[in-house]
Protein backbone atom coordinates (compact mmCIF):
# COMPACT_ATOMS: atom_id res chain seq x y z
CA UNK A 1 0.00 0.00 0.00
CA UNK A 2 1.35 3.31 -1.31
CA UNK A 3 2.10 6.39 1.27
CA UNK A 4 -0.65 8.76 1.15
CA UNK A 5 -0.28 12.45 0.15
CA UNK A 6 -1.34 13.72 2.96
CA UNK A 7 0.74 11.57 5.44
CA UNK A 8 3.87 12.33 2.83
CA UNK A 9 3.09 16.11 4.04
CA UNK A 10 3.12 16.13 7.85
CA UNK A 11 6.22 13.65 8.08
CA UNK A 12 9.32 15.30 9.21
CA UNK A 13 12.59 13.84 9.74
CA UNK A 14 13.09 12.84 13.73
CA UNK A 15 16.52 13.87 14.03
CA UNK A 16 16.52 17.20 11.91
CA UNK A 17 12.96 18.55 11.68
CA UNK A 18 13.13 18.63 8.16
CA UNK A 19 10.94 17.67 5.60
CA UNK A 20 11.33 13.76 3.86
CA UNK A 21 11.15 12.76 0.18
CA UNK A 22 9.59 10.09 -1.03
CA UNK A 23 11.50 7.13 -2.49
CA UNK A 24 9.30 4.79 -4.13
CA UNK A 25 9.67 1.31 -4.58
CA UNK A 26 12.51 -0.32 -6.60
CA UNK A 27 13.39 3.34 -7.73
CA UNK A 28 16.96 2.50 -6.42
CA UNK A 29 16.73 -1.20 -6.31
CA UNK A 30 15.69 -1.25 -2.48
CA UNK A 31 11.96 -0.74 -0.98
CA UNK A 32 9.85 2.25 -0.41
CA UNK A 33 11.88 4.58 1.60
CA UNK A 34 11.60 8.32 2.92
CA UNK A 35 14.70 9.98 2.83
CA UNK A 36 15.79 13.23 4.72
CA UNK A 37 18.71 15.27 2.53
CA UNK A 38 19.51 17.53 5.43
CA UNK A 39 20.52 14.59 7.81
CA UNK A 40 20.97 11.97 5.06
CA UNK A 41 18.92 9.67 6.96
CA UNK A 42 16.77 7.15 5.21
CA UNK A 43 13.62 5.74 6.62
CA UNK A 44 12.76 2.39 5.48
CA UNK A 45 8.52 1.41 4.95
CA UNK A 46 7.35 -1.65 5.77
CA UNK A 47 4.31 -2.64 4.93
CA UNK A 48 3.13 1.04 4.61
CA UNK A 49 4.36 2.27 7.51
CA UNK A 50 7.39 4.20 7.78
CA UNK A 51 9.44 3.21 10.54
CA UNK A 52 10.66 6.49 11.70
CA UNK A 53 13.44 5.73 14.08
CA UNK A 54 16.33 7.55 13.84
CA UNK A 55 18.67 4.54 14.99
CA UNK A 56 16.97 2.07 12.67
CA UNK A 57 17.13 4.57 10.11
CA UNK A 58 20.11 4.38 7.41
CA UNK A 59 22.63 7.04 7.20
CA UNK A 60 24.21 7.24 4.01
CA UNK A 61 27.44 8.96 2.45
CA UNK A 62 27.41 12.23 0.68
CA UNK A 63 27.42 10.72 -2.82
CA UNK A 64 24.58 8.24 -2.10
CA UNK A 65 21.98 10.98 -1.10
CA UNK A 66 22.93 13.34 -4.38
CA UNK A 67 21.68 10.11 -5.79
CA UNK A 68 18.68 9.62 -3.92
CA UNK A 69 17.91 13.44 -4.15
CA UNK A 70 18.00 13.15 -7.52
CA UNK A 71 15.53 9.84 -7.63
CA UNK A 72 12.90 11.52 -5.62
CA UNK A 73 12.88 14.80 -7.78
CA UNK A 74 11.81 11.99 -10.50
């Protein structure tokens, strides 16, 4: 079940505040994902629910979130 809209709009990034982006499915080869580009934290979704916990979360390098940034502006 895709993320809704409206849910997409309110979530913010735990550990920065900031707003997420939407990764969708097998854009990158991995799950659905939310990603936050200010902390380069990415937020797996299971099921349809983002699992929004900032120590399960992923944090990737510099060059992997320029690529994800550039996915979710897809």
């Amino acid at each position: 079940m895709p993320l809704s809209a409206e849910l997409l709009a309110i979530l913010v990034c735990p550990e920065s505040r900031q707003p997420l982006l939407h990764i969708p499915p097998g854009a990158d080869g991995a799950g659905e994902s939310l990603f936050c580009p200010a902390s380069r934290l990415r937020y797996r979704v299971e099921d349809g629910i983002p699992v929004m916990l900032v120590e399960d979360a992923e944090r990737l390098d510099e060059a992997a979130a320029e690529r994800l940034k550039g996915l979710a502006a897809r």
